[in-house]
N, C-alpha and C. Protein backbone atom coordinates (compact mmCIF):
# COMPACT_ATOMS: atom_id res chain seq x y z
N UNK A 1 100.18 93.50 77.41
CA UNK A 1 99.22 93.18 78.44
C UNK A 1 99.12 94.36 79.41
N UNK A 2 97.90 94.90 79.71
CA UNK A 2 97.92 95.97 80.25
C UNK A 2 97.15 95.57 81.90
N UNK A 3 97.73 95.97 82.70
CA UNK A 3 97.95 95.93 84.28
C UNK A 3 96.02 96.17 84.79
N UNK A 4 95.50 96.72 84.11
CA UNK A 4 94.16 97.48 84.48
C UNK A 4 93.68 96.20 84.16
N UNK A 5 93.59 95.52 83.65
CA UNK A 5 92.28 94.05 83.62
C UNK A 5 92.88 93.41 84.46
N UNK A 6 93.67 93.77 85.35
CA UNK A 6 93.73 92.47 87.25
C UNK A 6 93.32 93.25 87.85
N UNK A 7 92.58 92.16 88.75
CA UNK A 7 92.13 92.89 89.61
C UNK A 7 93.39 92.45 90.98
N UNK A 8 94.15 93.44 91.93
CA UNK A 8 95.33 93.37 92.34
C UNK A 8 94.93 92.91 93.45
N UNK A 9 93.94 93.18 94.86
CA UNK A 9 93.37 92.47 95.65
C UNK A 9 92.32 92.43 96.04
N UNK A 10 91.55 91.58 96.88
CA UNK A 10 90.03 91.84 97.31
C UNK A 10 90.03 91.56 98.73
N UNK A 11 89.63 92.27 99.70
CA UNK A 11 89.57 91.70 100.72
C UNK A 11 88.24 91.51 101.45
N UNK A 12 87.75 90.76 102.53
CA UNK A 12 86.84 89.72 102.94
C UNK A 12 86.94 90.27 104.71
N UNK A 13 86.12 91.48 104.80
CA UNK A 13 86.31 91.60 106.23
C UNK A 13 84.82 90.79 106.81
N UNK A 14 85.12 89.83 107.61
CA UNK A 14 83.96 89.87 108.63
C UNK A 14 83.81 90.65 109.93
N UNK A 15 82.76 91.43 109.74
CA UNK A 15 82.03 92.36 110.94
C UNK A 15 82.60 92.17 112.40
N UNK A 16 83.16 92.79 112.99
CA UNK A 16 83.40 92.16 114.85
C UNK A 16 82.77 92.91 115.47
N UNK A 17 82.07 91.95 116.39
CA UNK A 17 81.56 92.58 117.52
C UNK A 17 82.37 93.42 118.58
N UNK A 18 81.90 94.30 119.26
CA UNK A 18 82.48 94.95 120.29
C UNK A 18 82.01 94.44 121.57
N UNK A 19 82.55 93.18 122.27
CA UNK A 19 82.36 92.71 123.16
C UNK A 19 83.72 92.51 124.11
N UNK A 20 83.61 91.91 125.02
CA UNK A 20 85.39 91.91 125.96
C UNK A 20 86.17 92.27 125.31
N UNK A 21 86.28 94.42 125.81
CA UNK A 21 87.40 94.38 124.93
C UNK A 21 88.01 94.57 125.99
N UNK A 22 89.76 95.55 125.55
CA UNK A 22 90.82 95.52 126.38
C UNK A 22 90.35 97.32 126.94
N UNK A 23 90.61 98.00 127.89
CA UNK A 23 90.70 99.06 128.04
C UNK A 23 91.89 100.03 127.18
N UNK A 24 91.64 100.97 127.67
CA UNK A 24 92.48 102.27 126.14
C UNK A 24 94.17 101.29 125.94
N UNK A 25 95.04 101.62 127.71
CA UNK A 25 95.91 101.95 127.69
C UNK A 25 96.55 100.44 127.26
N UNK A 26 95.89 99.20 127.94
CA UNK A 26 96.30 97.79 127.28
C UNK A 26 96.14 97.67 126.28
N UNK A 27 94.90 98.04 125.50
CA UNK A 27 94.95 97.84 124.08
C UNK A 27 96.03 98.88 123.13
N UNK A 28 96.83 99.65 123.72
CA UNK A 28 97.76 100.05 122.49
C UNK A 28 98.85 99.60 122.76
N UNK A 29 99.05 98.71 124.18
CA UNK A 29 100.24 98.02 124.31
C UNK A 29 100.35 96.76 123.53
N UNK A 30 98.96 96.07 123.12
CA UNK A 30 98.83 94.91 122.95
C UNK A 30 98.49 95.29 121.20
N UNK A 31 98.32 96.13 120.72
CA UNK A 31 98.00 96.36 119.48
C UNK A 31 96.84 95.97 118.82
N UNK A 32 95.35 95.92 119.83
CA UNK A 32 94.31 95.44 119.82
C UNK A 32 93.37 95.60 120.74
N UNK A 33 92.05 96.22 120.50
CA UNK A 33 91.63 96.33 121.28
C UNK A 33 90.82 95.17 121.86
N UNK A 34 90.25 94.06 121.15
CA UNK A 34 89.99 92.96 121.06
C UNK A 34 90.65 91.66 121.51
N UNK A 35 90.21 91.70 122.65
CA UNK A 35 90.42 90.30 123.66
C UNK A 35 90.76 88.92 122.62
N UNK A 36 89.55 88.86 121.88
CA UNK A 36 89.31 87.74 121.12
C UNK A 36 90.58 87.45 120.04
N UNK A 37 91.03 88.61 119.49
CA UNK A 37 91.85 88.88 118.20
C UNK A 37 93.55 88.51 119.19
N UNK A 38 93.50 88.59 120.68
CA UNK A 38 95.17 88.73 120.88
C UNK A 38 95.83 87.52 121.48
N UNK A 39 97.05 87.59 120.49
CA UNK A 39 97.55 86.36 121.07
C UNK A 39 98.77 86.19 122.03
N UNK A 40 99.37 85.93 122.78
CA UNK A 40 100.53 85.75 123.30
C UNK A 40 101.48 85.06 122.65
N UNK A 41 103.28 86.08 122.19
CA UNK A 41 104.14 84.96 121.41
C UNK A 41 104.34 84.31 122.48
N UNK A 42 105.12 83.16 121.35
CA UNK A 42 105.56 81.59 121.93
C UNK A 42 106.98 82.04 122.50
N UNK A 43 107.31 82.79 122.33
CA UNK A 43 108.77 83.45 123.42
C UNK A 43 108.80 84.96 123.89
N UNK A 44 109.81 84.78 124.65
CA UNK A 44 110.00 86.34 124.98
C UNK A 44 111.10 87.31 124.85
N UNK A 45 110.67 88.29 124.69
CA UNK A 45 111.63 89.30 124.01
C UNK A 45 113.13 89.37 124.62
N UNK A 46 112.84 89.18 125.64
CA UNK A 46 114.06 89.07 126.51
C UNK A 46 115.34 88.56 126.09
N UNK A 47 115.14 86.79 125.60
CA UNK A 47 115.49 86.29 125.01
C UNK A 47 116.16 86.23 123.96
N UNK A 48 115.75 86.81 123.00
CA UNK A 48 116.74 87.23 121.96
C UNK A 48 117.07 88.76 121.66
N UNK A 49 117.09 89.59 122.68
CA UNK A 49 117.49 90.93 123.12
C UNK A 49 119.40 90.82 122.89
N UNK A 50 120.06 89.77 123.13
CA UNK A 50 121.21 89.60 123.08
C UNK A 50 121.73 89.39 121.58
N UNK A 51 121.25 88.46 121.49
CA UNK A 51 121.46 88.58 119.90
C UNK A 51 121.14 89.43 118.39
N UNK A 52 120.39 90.26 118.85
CA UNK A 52 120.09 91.80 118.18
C UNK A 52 120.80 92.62 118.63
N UNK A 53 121.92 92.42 119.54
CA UNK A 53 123.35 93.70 119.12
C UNK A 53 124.03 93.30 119.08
């Protein structure tokens, strides 16, 4: 069975508008420039800062 007849992925972008976005320096903190796209985690880093050393 030879690997070349799959097809391995397809992907499905829908178009985004450029509307409320974040300015330069928030959006590379937030990893997005897109208001719409960002979410806030459900905890904080703080938090398990202790238990990662």
């Amino acid at each position: 069975m030879s690997v070349k007849k799959f097809k391995l992925a397809e992907a499905y972008v829908i178009p985004q508008e450029y509307r409320d976005l974040f300015d330069i320096r928030t959006a590379l903190r937030k990893g997005t420039i897109f208001k719409e796209l960002y979410r806030e985690l459900p905890w904080k880093r703080e938090d398990y800062e202790d238990e990662c050393r």
